[in-house]
N, C-alpha and C. Protein backbone atom coordinates (compact mmCIF):
# COMPACT_ATOMS: atom_id res chain seq x y z
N UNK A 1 0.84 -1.17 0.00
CA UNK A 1 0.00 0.00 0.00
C UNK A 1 0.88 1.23 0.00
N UNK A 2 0.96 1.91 -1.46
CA UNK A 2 1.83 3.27 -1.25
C UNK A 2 1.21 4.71 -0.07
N UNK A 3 1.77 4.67 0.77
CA UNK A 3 1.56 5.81 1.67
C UNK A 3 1.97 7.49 1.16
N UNK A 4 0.62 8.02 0.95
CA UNK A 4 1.34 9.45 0.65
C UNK A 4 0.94 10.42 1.43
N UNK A 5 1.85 11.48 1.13
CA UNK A 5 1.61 12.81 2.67
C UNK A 5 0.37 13.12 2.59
N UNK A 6 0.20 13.47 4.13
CA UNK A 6 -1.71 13.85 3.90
C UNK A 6 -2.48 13.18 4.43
N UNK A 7 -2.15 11.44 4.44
CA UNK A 7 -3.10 10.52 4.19
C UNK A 7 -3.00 9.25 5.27
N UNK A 8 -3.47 8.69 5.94
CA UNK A 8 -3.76 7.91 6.63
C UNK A 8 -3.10 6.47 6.63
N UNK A 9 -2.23 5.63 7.02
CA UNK A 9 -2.24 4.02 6.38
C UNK A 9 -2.49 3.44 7.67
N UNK A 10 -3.59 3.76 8.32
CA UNK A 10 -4.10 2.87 9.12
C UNK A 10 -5.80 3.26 9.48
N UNK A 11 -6.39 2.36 9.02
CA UNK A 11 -7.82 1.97 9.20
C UNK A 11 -8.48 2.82 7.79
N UNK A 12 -7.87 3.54 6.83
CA UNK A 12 -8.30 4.13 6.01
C UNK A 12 -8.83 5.79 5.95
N UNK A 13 -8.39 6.30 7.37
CA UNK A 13 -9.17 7.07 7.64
C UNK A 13 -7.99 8.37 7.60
N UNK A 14 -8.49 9.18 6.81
CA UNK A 14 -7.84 10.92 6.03
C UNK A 14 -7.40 11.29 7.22
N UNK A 15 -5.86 11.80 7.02
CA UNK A 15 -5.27 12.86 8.05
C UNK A 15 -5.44 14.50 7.31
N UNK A 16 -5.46 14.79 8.35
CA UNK A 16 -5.75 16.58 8.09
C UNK A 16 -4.24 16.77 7.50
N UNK A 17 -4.24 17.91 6.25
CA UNK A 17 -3.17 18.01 5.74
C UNK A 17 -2.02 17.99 6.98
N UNK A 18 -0.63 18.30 6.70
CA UNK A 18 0.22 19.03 7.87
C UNK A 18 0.29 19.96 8.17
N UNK A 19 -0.41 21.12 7.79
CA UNK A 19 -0.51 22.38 8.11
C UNK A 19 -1.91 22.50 9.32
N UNK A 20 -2.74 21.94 8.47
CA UNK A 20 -3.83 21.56 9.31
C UNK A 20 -3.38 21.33 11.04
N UNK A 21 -3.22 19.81 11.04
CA UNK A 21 -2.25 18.99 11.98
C UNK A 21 -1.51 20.53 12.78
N UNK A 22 -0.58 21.00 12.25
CA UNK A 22 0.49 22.15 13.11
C UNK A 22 -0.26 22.85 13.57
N UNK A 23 -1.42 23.41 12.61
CA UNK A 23 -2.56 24.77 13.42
C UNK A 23 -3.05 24.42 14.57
N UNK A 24 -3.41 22.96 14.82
CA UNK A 24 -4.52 22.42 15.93
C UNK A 24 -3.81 22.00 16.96
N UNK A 25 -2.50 21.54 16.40
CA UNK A 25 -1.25 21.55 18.08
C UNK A 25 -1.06 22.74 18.14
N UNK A 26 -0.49 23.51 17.72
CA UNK A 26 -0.51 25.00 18.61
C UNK A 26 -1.61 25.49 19.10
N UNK A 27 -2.99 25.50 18.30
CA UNK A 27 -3.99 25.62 19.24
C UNK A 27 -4.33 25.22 20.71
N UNK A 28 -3.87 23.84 20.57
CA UNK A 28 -3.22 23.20 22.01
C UNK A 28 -2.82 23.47 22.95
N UNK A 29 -1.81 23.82 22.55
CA UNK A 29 -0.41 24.37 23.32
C UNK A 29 -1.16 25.62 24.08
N UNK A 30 -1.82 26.77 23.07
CA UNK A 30 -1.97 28.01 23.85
C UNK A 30 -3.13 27.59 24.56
N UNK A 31 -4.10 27.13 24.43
CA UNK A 31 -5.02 26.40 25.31
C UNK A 31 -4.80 26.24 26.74
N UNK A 32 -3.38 25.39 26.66
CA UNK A 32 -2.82 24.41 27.37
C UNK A 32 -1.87 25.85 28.57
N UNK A 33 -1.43 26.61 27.79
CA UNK A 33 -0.83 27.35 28.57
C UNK A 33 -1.41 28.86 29.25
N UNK A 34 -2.55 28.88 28.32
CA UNK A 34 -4.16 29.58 28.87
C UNK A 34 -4.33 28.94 30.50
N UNK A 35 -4.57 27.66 30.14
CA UNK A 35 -4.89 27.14 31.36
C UNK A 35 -4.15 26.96 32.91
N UNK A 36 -2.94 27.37 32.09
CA UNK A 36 -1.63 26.93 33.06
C UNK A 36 -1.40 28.28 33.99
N UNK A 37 -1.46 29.26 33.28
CA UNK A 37 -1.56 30.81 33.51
C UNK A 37 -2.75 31.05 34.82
N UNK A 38 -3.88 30.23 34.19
CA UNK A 38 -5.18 30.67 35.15
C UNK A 38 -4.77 29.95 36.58
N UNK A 39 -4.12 28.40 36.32
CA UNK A 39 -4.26 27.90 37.38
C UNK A 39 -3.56 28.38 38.35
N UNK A 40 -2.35 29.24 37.43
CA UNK A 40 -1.22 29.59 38.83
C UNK A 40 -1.59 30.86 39.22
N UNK A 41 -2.63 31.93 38.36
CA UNK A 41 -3.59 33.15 39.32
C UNK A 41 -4.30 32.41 40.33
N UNK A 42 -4.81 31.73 40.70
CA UNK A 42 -5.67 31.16 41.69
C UNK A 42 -7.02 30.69 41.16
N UNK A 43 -7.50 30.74 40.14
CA UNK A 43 -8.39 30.54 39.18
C UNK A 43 -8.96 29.34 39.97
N UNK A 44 -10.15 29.32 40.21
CA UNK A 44 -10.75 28.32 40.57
C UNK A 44 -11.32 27.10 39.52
N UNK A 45 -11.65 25.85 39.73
CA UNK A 45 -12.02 25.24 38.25
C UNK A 45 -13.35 24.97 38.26
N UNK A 46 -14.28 24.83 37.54
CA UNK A 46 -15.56 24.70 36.93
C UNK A 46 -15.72 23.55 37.00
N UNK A 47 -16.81 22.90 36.79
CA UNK A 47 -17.46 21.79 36.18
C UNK A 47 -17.11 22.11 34.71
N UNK A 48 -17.35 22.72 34.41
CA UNK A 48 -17.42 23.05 32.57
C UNK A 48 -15.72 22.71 32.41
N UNK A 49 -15.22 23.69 33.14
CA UNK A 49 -13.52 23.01 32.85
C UNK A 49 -12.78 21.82 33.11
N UNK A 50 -13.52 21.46 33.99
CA UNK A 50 -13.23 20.14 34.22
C UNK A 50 -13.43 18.99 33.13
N UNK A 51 -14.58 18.80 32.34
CA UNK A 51 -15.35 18.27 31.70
C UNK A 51 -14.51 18.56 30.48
N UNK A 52 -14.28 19.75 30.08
CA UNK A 52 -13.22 20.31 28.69
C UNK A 52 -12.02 19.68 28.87
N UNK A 53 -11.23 19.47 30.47
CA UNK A 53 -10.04 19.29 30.46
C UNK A 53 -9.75 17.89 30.34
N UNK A 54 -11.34 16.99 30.67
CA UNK A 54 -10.87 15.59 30.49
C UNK A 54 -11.22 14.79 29.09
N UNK A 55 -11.93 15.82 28.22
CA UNK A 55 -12.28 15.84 27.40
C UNK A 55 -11.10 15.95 25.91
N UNK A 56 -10.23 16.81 26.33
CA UNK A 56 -8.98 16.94 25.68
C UNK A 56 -7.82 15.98 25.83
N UNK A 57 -8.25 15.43 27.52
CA UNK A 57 -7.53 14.22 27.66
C UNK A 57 -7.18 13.07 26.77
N UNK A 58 -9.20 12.62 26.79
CA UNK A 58 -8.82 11.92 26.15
C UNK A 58 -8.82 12.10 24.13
N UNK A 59 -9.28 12.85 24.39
CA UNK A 59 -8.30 13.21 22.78
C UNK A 59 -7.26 12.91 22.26
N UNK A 60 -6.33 13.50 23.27
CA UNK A 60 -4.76 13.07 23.44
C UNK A 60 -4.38 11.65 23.49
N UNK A 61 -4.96 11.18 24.42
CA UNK A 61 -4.54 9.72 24.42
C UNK A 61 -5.12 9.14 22.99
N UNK A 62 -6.38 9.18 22.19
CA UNK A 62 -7.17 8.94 21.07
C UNK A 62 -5.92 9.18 19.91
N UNK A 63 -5.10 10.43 19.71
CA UNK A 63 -4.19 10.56 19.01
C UNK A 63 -3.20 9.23 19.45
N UNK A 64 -2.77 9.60 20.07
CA UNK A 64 -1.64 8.80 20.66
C UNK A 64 -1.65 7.36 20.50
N UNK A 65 -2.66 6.84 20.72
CA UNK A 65 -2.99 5.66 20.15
C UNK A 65 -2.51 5.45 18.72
N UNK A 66 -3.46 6.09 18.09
CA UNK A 66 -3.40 6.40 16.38
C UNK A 66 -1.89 6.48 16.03
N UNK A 67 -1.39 7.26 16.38
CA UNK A 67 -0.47 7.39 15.83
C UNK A 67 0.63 6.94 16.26
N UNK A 68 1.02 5.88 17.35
CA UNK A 68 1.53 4.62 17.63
C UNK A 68 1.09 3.37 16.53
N UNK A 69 -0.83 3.47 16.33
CA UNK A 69 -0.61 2.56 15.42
C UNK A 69 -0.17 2.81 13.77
N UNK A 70 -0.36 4.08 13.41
CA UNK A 70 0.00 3.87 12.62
C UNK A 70 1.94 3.99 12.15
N UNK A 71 2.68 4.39 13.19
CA UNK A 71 4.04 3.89 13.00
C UNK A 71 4.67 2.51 13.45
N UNK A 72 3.79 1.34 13.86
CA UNK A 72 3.84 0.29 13.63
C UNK A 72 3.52 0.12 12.34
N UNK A 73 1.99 0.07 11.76
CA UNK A 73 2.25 0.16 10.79
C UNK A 73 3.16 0.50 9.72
N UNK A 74 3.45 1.44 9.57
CA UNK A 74 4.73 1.90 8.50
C UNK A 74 6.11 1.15 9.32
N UNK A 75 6.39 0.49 10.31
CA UNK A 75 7.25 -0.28 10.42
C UNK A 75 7.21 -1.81 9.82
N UNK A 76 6.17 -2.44 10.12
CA UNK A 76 5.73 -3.64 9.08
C UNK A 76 5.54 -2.81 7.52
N UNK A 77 5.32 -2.51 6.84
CA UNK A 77 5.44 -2.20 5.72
C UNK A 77 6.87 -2.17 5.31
N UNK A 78 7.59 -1.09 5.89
CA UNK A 78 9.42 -1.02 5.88
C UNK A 78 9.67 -2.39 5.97
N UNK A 79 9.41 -3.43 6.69
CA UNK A 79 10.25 -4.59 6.72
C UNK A 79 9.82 -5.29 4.94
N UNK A 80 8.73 -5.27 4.51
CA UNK A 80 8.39 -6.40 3.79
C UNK A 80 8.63 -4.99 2.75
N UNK A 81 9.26 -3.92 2.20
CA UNK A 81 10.07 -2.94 1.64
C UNK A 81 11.25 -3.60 1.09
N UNK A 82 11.48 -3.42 2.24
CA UNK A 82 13.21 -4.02 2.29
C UNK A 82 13.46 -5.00 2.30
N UNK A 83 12.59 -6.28 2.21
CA UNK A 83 13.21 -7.56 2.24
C UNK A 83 12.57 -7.82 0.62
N UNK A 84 11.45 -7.20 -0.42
CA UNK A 84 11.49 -6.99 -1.77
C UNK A 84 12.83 -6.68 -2.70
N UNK A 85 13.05 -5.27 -1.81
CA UNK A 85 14.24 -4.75 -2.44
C UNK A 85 15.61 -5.98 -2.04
N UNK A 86 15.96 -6.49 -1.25
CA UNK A 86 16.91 -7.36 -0.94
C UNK A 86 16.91 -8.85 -2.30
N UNK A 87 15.66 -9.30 -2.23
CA UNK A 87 15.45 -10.45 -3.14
C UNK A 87 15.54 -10.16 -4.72
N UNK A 88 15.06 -8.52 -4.69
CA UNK A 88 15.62 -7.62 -6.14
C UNK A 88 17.10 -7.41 -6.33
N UNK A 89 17.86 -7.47 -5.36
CA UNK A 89 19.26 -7.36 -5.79
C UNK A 89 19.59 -9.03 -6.20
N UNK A 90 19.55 -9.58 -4.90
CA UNK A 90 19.87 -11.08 -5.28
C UNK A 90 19.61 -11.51 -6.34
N UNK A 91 18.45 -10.83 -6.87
CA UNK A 91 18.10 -11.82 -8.19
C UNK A 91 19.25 -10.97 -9.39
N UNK A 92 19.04 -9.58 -9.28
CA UNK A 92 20.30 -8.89 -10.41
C UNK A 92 21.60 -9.45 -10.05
N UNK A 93 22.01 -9.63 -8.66
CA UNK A 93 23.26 -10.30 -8.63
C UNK A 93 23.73 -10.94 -9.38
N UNK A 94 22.38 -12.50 -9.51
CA UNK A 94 22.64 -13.59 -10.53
C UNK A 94 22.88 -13.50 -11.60
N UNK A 95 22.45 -11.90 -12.68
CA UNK A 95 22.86 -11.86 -14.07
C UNK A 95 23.67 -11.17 -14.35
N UNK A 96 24.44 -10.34 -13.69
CA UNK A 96 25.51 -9.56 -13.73
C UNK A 96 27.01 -9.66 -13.73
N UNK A 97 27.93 -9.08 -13.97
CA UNK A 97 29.56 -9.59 -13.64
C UNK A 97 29.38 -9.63 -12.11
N UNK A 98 31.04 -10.26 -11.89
CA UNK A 98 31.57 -10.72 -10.80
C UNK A 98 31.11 -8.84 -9.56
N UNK A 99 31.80 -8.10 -10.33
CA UNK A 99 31.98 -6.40 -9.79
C UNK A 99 30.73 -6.38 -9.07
N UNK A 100 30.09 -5.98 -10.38
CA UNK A 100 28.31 -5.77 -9.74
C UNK A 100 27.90 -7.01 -8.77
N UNK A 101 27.83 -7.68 -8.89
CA UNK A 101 27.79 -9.16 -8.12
C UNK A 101 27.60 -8.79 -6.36
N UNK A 102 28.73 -8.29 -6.72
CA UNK A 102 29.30 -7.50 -5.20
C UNK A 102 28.67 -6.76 -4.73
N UNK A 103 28.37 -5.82 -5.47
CA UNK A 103 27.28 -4.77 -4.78
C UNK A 103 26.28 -4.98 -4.89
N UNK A 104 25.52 -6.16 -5.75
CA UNK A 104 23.99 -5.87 -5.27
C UNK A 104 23.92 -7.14 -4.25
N UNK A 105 24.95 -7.93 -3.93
CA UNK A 105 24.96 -8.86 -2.48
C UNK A 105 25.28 -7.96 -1.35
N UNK A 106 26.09 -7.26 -1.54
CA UNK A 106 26.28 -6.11 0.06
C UNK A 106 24.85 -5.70 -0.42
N UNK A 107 24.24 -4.65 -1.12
CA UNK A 107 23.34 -3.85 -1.24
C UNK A 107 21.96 -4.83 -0.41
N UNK A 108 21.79 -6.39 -0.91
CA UNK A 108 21.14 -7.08 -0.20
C UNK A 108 21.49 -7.66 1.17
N UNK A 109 22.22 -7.34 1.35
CA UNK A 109 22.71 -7.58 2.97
C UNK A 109 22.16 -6.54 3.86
N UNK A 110 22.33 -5.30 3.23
CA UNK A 110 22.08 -3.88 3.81
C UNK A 110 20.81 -3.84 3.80
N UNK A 111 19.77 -4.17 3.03
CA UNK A 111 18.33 -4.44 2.94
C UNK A 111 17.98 -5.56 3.87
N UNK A 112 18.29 -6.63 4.16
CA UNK A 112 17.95 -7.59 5.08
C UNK A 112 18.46 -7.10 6.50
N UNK A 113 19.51 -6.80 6.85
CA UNK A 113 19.87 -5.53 7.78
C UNK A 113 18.72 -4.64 8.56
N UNK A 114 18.78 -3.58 7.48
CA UNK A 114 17.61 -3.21 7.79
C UNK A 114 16.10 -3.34 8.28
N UNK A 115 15.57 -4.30 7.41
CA UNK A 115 14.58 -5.15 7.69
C UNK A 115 14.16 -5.71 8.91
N UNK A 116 15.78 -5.85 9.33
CA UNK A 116 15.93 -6.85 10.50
C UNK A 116 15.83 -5.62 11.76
N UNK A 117 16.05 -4.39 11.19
CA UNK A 117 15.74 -3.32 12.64
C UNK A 117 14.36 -3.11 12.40
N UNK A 118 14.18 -2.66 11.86
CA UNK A 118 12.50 -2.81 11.31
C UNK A 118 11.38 -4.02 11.97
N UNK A 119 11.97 -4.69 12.03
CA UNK A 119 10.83 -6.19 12.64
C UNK A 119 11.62 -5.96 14.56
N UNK A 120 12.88 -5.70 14.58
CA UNK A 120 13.29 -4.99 16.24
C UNK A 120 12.18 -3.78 16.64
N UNK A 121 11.81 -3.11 16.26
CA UNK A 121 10.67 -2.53 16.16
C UNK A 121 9.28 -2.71 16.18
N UNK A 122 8.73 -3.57 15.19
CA UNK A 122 7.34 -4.21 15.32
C UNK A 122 7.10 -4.78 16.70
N UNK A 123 8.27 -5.88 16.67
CA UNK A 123 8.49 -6.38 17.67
C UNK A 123 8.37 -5.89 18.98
N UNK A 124 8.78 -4.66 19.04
CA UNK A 124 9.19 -3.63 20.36
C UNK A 124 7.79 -2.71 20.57
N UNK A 125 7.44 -2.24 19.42
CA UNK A 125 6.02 -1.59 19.47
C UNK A 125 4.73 -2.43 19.45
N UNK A 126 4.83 -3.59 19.48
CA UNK A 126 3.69 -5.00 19.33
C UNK A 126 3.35 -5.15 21.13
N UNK A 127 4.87 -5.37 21.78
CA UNK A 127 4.80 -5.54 23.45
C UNK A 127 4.36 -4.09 23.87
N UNK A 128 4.77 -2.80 23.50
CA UNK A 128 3.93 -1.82 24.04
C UNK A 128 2.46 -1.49 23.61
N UNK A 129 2.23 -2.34 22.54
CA UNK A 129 1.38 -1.76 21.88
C UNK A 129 -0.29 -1.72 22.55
N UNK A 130 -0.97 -0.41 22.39
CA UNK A 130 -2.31 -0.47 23.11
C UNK A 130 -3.08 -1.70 22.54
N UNK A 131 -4.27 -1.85 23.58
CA UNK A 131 -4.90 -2.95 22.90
C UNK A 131 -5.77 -2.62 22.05
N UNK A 132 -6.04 -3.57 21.03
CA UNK A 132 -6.92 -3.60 19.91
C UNK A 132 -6.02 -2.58 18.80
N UNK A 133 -4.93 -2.96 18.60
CA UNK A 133 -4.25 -2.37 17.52
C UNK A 133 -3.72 -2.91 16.81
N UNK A 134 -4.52 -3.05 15.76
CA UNK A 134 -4.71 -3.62 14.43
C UNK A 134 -3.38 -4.23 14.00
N UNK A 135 -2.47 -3.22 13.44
CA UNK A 135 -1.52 -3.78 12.70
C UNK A 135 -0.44 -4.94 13.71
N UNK A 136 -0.85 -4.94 15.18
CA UNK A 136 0.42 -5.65 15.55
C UNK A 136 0.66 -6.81 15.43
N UNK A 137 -0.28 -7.85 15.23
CA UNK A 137 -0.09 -8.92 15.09
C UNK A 137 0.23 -8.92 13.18
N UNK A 138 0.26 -8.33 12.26
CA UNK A 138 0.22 -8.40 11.07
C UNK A 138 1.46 -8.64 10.32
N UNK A 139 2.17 -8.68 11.09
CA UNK A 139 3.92 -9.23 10.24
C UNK A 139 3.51 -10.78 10.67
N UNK A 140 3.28 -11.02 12.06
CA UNK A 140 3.46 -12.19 12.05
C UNK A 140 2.26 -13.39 11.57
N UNK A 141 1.32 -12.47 11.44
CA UNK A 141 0.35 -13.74 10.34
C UNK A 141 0.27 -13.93 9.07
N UNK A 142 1.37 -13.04 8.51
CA UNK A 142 1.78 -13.60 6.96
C UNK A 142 3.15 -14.08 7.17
C-alpha cells in the first residue's frame, strides 16, 4: 500500500493536511498554557472546565494511540520494503559480472539488515502496543 503525505495508512481514515495537523497543536499548546496561567492566578475550576479538560484528555490519548498505530504500521510495511528490495538485488546479482555481483549482495545484505531493525521494532512496538491495535499482530500472520 503506497503511503502518501496527507493521508492515513491505518484503518483508512484521512489525516488533516500538515498544516492543518500544526494549526490544531498549537492551538493546544496556547489552550494548554491559557490554562496553566489561570491555574497559577488562583483561578478556581468549573465543572465546565473540568469536563473540557478531560475531554482533551482523552483526545490526546485517542491521538496517541493512532499514531503509535499507525508507525507500527509503516514499520511492518518497511520490513516487507526491504526484504522486496533485498530479493531484487539477489536476483540482479545472478545476471551480472563478478563487480556488480558485489554490490547488489552487500546492497542485499544492507536491505535484510535493515529489515531486520525494522521487525526490532514491530516487535518492540507489538509488546507496548495499546490494545486492539490492528496492525500488531500483522507481520506475524503472513
Amino acid at each position: 500500500m503506497p503511503i502518501t503525505r496527507g493521508e492515513s495508512d491505518v484503518d483508512g481514515a484521512p489525516w488533516p493536511p500538515p498544516a492543518q495537523r500544526a494549526e490544531a497543536a498549537h492551538a493546544r499548546a496556547d489552550e494548554l498554557r491559557r490554562r496553566r496561567a489561570e491555574l497559577a492566578s488562583g483561578v478556581q475550576s468549573t465543572a465546565d472546565v473540568v469536563a473540557h479538560a478531560r475531554r482533551r484528555a482523552k483526545e490526546a490519548v485517542e491521538r496517541a494511540v493512532e499514531a503509535s498505530r499507525a508507525a507500527l504500521h509503516r514499520h511492518v510495511e518497511a520490513v516487507y520494503a526491504h526484504l522486496r528490495a533485498a530479493a531484487a538485488h539477489e536476483q540482479a546479482a545472478m545476471t551480472v559480472g563478478d563487480e556488480e555481483c558485489d554490490t547488489h549482495q552487500t546492497a542485499a545484505e544492507q536491505h535484510r539488515a535493515a529489515a531486520a531493525l525494522h521487525q526490532a521494532s514491530v516487535t518492540e512496538l507489538s509488546r507496548t502496543a495499546a490494545p486492539g491495535t490492528a496492525s500488531a499482530g500483522v507481520l506475524h500472520q503472513k
